[in-house]
C-alpha atoms as a PDB file:
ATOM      1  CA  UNK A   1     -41.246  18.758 -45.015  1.00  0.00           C
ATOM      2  CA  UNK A   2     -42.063  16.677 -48.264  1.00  0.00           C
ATOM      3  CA  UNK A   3     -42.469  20.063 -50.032  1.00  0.00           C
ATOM      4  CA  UNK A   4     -39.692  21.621 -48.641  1.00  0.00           C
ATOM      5  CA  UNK A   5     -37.598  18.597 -50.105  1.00  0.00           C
ATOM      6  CA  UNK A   6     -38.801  18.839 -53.176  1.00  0.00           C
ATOM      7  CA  UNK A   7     -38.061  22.902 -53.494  1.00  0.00           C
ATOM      8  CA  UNK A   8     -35.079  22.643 -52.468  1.00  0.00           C
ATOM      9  CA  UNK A   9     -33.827  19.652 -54.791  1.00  0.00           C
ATOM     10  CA  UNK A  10     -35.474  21.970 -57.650  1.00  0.00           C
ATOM     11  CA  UNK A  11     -32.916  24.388 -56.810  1.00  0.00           C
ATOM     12  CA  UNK A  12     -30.141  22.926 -57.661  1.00  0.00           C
ATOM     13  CA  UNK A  13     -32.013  20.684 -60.379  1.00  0.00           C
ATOM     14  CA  UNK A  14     -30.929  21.207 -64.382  1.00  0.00           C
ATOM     15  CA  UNK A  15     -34.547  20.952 -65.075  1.00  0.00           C
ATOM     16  CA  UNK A  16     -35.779  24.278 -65.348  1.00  0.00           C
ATOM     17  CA  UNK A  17     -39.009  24.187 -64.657  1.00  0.00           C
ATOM     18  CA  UNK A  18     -40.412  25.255 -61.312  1.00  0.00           C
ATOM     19  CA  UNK A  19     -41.605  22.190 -58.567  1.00  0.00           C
ATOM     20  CA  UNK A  20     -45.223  21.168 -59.559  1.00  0.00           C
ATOM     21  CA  UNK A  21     -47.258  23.138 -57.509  1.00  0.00           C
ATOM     22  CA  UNK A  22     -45.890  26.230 -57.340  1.00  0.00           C
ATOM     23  CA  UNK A  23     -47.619  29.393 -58.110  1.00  0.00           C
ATOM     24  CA  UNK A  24     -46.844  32.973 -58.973  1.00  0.00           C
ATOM     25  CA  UNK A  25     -48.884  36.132 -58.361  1.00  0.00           C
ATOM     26  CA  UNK A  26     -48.409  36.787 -62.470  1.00  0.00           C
ATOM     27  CA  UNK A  27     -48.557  33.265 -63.680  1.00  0.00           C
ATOM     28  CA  UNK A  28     -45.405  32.598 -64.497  1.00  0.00           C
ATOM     29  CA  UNK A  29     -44.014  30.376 -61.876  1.00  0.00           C
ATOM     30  CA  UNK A  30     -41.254  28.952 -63.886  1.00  0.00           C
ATOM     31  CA  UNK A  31     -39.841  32.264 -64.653  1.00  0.00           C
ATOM     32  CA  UNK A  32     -39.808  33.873 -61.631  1.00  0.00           C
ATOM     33  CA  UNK A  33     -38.219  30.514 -59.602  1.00  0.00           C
ATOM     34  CA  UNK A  34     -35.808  30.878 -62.496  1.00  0.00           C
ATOM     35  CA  UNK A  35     -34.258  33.896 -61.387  1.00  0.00           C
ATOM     36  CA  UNK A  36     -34.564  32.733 -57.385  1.00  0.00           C
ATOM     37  CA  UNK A  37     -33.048  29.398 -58.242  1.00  0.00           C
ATOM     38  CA  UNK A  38     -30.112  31.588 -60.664  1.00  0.00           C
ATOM     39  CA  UNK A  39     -29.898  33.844 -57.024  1.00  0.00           C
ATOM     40  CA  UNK A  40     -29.345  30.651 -55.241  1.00  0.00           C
ATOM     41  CA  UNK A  41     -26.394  29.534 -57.641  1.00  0.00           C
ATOM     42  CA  UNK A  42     -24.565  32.523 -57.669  1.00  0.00           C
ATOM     43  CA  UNK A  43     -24.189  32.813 -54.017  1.00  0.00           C
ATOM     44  CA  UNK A  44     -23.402  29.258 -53.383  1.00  0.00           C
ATOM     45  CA  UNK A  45     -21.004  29.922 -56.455  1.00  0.00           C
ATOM     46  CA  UNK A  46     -19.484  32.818 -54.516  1.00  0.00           C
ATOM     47  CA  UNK A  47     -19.212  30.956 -51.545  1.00  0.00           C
ATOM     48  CA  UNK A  48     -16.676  28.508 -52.808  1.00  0.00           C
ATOM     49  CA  UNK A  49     -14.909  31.439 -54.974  1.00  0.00           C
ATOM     50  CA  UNK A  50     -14.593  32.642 -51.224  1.00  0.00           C
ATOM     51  CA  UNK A  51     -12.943  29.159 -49.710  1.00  0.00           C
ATOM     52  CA  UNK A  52     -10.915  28.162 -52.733  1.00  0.00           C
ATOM     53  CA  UNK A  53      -9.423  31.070 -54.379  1.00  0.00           C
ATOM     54  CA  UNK A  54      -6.355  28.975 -55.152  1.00  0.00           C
ATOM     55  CA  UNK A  55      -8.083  26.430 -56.806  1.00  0.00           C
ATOM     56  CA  UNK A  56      -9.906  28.828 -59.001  1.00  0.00           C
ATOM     57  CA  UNK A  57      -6.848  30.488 -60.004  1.00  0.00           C
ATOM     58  CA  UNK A  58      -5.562  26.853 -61.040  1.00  0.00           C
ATOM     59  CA  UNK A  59      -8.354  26.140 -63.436  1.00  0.00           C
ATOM     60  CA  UNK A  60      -9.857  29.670 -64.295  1.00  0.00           C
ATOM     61  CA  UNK A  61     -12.633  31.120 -63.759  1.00  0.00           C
ATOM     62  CA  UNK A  62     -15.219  29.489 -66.217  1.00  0.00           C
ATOM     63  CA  UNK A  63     -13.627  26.097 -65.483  1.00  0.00           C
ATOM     64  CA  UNK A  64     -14.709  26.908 -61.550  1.00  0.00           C
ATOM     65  CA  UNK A  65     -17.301  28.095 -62.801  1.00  0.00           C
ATOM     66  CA  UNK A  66     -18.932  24.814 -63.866  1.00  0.00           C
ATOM     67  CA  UNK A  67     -17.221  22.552 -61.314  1.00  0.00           C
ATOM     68  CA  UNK A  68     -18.938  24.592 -59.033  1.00  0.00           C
ATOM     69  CA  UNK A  69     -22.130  24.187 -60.272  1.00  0.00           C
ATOM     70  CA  UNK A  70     -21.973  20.223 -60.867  1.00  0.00           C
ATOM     71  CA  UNK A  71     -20.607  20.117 -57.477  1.00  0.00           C
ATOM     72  CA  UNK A  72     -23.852  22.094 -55.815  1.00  0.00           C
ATOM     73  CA  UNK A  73     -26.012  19.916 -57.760  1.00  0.00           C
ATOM     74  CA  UNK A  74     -24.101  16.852 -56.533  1.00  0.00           C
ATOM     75  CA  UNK A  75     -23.876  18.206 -52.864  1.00  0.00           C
ATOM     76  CA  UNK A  76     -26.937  21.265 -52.023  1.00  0.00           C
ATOM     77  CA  UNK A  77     -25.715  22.986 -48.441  1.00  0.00           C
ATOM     78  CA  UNK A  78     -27.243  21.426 -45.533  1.00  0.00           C
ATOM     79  CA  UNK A  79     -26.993  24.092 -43.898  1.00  0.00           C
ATOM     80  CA  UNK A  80     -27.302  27.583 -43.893  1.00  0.00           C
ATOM     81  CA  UNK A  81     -24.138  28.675 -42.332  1.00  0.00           C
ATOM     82  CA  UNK A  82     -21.875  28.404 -45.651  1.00  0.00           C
ATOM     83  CA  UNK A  83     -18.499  28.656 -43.660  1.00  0.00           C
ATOM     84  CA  UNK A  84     -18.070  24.738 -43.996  1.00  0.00           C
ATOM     85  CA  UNK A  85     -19.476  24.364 -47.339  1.00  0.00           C
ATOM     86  CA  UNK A  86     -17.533  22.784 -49.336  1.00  0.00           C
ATOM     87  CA  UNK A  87     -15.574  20.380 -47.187  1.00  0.00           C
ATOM     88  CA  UNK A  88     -16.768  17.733 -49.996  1.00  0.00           C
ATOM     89  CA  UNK A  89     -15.084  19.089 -52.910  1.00  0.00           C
ATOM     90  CA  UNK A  90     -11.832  17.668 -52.486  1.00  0.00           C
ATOM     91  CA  UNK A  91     -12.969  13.954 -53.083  1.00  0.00           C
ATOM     92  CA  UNK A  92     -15.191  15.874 -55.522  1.00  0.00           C
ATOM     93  CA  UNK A  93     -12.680  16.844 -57.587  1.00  0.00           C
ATOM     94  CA  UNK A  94     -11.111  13.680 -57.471  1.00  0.00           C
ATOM     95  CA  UNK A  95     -13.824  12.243 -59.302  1.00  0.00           C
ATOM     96  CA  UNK A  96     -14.234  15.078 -62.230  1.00  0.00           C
ATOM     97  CA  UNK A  97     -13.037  13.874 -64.977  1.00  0.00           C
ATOM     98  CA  UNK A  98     -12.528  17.507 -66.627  1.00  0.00           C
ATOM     99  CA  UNK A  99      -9.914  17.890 -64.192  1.00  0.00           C
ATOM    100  CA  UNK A 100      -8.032  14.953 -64.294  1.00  0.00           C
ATOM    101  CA  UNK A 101      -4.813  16.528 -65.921  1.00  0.00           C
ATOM    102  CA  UNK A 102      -4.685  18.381 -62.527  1.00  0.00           C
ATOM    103  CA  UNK A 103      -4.629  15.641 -59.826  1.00  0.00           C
ATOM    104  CA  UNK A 104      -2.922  17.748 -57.077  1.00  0.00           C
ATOM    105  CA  UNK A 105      -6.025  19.744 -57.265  1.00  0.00           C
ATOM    106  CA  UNK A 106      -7.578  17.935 -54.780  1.00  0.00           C
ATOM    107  CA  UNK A 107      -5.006  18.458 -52.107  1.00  0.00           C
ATOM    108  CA  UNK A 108      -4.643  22.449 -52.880  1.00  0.00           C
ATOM    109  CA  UNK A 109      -8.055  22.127 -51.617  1.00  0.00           C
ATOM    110  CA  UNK A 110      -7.841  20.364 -48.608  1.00  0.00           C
ATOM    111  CA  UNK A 111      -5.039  22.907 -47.918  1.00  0.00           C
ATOM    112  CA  UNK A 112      -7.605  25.449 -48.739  1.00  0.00           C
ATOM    113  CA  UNK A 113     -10.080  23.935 -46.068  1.00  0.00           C
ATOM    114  CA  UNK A 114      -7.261  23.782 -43.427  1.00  0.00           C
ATOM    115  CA  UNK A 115      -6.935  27.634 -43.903  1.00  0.00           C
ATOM    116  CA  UNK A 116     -10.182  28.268 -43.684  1.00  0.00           C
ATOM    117  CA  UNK A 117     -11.247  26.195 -40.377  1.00  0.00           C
ATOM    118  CA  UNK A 118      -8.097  27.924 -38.799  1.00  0.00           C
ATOM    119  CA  UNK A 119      -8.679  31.291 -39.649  1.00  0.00           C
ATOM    120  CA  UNK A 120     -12.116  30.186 -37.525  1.00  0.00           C
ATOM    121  CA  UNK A 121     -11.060  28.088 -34.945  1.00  0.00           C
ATOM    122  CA  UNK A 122     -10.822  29.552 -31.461  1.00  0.00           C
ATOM    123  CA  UNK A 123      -7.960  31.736 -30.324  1.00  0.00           C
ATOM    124  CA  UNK A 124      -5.420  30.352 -27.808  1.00  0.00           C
ATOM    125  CA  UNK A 125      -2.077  31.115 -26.681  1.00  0.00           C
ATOM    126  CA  UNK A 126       0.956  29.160 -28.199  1.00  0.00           C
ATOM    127  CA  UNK A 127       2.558  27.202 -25.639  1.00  0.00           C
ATOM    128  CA  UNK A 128       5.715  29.162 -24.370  1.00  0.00           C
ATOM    129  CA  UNK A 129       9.296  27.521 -24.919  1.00  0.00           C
ATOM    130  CA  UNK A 130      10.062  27.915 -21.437  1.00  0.00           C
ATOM    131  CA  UNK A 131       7.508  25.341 -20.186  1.00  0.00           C
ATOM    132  CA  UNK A 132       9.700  22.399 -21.936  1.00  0.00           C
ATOM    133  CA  UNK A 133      13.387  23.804 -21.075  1.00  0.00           C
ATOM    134  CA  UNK A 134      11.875  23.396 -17.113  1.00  0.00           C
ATOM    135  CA  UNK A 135      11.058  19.981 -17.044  1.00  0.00           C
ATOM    136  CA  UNK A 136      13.859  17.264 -15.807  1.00  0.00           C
ATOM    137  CA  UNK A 137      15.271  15.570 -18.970  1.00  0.00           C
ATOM    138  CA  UNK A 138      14.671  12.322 -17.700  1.00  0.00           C
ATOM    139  CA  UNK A 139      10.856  13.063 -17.980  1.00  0.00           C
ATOM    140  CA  UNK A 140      10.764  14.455 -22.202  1.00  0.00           C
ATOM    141  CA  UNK A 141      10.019  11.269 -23.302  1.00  0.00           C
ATOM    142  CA  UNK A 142       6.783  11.115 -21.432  1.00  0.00           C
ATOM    143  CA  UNK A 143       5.604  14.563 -22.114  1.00  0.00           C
ATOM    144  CA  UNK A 144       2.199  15.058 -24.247  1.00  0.00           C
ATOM    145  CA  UNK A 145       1.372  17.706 -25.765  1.00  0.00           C
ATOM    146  CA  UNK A 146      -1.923  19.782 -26.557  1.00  0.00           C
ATOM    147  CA  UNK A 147      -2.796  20.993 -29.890  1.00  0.00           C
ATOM    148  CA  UNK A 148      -3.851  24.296 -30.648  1.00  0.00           C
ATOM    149  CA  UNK A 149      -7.175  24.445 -32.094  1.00  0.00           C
ATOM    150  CA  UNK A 150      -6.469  25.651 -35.398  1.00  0.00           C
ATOM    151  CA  UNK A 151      -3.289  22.739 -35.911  1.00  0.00           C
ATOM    152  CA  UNK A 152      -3.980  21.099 -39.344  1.00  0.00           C
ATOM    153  CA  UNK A 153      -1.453  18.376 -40.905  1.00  0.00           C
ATOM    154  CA  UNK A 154      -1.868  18.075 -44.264  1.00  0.00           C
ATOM    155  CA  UNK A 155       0.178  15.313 -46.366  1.00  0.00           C
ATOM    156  CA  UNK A 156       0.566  14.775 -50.069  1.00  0.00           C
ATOM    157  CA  UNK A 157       2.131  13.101 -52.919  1.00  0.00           C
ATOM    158  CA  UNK A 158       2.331  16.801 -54.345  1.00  0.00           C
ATOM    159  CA  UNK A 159       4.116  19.640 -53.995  1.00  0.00           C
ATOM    160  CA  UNK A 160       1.073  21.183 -52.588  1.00  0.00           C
ATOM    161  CA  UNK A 161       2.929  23.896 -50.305  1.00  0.00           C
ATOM    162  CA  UNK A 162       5.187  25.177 -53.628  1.00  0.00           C
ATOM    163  CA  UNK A 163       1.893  25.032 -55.736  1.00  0.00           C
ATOM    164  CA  UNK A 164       0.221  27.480 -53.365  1.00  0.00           C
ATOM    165  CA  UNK A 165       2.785  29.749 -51.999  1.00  0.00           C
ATOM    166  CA  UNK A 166       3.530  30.165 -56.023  1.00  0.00           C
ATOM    167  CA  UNK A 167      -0.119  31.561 -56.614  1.00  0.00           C
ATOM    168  CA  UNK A 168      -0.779  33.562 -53.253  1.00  0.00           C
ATOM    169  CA  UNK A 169       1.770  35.782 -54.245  1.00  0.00           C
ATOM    170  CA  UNK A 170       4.337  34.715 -51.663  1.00  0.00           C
ATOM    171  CA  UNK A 171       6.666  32.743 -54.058  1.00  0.00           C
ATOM    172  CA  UNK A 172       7.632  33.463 -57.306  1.00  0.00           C
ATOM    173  CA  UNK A 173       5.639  31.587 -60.183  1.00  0.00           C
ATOM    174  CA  UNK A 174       8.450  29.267 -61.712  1.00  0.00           C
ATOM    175  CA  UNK A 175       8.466  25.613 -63.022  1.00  0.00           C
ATOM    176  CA  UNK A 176       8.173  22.810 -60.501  1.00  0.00           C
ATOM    177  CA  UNK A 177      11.331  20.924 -61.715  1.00  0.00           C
ATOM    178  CA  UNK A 178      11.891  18.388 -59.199  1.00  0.00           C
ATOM    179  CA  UNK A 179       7.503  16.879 -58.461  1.00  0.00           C
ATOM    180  CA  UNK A 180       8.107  15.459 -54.960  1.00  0.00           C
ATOM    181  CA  UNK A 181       5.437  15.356 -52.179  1.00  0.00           C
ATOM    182  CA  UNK A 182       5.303  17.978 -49.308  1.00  0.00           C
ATOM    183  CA  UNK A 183       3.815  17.698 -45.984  1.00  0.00           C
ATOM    184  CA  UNK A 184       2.014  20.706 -44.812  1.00  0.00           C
ATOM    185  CA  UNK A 185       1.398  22.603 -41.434  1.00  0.00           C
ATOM    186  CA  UNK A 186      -1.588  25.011 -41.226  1.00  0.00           C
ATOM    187  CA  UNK A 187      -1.803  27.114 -37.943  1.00  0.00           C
ATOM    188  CA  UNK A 188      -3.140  30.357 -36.509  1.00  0.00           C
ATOM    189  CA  UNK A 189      -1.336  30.993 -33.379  1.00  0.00           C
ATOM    190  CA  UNK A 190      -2.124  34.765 -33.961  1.00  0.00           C
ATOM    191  CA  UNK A 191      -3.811  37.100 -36.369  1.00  0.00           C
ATOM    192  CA  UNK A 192      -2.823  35.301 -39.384  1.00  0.00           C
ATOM    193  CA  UNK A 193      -3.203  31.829 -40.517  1.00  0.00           C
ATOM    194  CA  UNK A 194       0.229  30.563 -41.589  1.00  0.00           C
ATOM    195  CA  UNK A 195       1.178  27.388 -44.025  1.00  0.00           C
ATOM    196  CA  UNK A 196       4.444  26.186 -43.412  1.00  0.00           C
ATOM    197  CA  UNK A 197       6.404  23.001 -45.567  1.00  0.00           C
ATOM    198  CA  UNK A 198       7.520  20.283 -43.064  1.00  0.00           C
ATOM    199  CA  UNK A 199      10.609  18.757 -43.107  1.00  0.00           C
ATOM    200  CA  UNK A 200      11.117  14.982 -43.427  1.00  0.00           C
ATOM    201  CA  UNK A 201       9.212  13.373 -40.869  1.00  0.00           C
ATOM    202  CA  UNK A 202       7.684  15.989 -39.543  1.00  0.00           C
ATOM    203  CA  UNK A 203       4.319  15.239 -40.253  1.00  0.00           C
ATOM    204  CA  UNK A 204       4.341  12.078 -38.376  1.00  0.00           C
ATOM    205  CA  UNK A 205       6.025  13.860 -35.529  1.00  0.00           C
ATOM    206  CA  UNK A 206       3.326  16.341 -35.133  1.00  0.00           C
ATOM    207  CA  UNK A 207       0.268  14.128 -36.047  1.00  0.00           C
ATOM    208  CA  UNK A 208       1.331  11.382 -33.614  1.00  0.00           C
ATOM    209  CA  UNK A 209       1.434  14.339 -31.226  1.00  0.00           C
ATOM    210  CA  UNK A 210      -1.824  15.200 -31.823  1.00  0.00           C
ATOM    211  CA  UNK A 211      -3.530  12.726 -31.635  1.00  0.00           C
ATOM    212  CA  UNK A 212      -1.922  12.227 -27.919  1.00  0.00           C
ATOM    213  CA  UNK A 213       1.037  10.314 -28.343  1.00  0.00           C
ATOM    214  CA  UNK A 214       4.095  10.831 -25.516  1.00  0.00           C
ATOM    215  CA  UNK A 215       6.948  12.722 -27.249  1.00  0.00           C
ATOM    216  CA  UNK A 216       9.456  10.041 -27.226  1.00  0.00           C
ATOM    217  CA  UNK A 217       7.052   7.922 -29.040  1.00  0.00           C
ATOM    218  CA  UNK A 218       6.330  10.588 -31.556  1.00  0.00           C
ATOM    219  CA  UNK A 219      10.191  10.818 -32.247  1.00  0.00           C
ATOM    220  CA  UNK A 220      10.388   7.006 -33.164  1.00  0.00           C
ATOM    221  CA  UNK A 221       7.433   6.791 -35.100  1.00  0.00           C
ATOM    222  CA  UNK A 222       8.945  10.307 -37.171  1.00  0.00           C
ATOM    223  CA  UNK A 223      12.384   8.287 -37.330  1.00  0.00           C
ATOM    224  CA  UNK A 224      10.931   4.934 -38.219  1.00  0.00           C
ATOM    225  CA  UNK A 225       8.898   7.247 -41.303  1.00  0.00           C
ATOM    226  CA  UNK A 226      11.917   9.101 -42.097  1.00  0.00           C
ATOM    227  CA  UNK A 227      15.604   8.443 -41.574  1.00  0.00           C
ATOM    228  CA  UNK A 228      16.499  12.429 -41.744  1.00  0.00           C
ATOM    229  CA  UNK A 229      14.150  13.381 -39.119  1.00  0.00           C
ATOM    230  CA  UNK A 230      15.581  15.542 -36.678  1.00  0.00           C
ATOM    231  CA  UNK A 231      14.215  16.008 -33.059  1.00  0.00           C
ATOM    232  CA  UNK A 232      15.426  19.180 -31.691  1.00  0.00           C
ATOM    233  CA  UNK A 233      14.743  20.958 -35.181  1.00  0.00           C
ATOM    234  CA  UNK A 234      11.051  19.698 -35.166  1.00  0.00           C
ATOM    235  CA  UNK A 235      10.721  20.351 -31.705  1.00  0.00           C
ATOM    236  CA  UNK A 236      12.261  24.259 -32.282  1.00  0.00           C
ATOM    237  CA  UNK A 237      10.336  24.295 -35.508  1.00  0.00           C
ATOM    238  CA  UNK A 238       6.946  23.487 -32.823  1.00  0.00           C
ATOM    239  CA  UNK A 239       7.401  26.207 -30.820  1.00  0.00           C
ATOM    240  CA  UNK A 240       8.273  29.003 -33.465  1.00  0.00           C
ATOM    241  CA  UNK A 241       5.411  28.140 -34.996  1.00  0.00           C
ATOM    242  CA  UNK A 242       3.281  27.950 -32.146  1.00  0.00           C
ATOM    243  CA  UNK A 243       1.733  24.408 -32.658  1.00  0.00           C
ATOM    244  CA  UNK A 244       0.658  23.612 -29.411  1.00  0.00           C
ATOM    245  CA  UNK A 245      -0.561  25.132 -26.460  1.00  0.00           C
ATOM    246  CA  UNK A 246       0.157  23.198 -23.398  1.00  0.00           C
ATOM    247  CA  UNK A 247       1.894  20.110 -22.298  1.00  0.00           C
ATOM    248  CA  UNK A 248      -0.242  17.243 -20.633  1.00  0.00           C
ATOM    249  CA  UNK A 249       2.837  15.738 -18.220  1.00  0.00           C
ATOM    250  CA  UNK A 250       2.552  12.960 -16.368  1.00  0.00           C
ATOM    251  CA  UNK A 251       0.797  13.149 -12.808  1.00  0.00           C
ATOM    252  CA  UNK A 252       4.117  12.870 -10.790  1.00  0.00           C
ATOM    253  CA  UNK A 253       5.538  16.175 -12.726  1.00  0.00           C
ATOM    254  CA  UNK A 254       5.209  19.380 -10.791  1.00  0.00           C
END
């Protein structure tokens, strides 16, 4: 296990020689772990190309580049499934000094990791609008609701959700004139993962759902975080987007 440590520290090392110990058939160990260890970077490379496309857009190509590979010496895969690698680089970032003219960075790619665990998370069908318009008014306020298993909240202090729809193509590149924070939504309640902007207080709505919380107390928690929240346009804006996929009522509801 020792020696397995030790190769695979060497493979993300700057040092290029090979571990001690290490032998080749044509006596040139150094050489030929060179190009296994240059095999090694380029896929783990290409594996982060593959999870943050918007964030190498943002900073180029040779600029990802070499973020990428200080951030695979800094954090090697533990495992070999690569479909979560990466989950670091957002606090990563944060600590780069090369890219601290860019500090939304970080939070295009959390937004980037919320895509990508929904486009894997397990399918489920959206909770139908009918359910809710059943139950006895009296009882909404004591309704919970279930998430579906691709939800993701994201909130920031950028205007994350304008920064990425402008450079996926489905908003026109233009200058941010007005910097505010956005709140995001990331869901796949179908085919396609979707990332919607939420409106004021929405994000507290939704998290505080959740994370289990009865509707009404949702709503005050969303109105106590934002005096423009609006309760039947979140709770339209829910279903539409298919957020959640059951509701959890109370034992005495039928």
């Amino acid at each position: 296990m020792r020696s397995q440590a030790i190769f695979s520290a060497a493979l993300v090392s700057t040092d290029p020689s090979a571990p001690d110990g290490l032998t080749a058939w044509n006596g040139a160990p150094d050489r030929r772990f060179g190009v296994y260890r240059n095999n090694v970077m380029v896929g783990l490379t290409a594996a982060l190309q593959g999870r943050f496309p918007v964030v190498e857009k943002l900073v180029g190509a040779d600029f990802f580049a070499a973020m990428a590979r200080a951030f695979i010496a800094a954090h090697p895969p533990l495992s070999p499934l690569l479909l979560a690698y990466g989950d670091d680089l957002p606090a990563f970032i944060e600590d780069f000094e090369p890219a601290a003219s860019l500090p939304y960075l970080a939070d295009v790619a959390r937004l980037e990791i919320a895509r990508s665990r929904a486009y894997h998370a397990a399918d489920a069908e959206p909770l139908d609008p009918a359910t809710l318009a059943a139950v006895p008014p009296e009882r909404l306020v004591s309704l919970r609701f279930r998430p579906h298993p691709s939800l993701a909240i994201l909130r920031s202090s950028h205007p994350v959700v304008t920064i990425w729809t402008m450079n996926v193509g489905e908003a026109e590149p233009a200058p941010i004139t007005v910097w505010r924070g956005e709140d995001a939504v990331v869901v796949r309640p179908e085919m396609l993962v979707e990332v919607r902007r939420l409106p004021p207080g929405g994000a507290v709505f939704l998290q505080s759902l959740a994370d289990g919380a009865p509707l009404g107390e949702a709503a005050v928690r969303a109105l106590e975080a934002s005096a423009d929240f609006d309760l039947p346009a979140n709770l339209a804006g829910l279903f539409e987007a298919g957020l959640f996929t059951a509701i959890e009522a109370p034992e005495e509801l039928p």
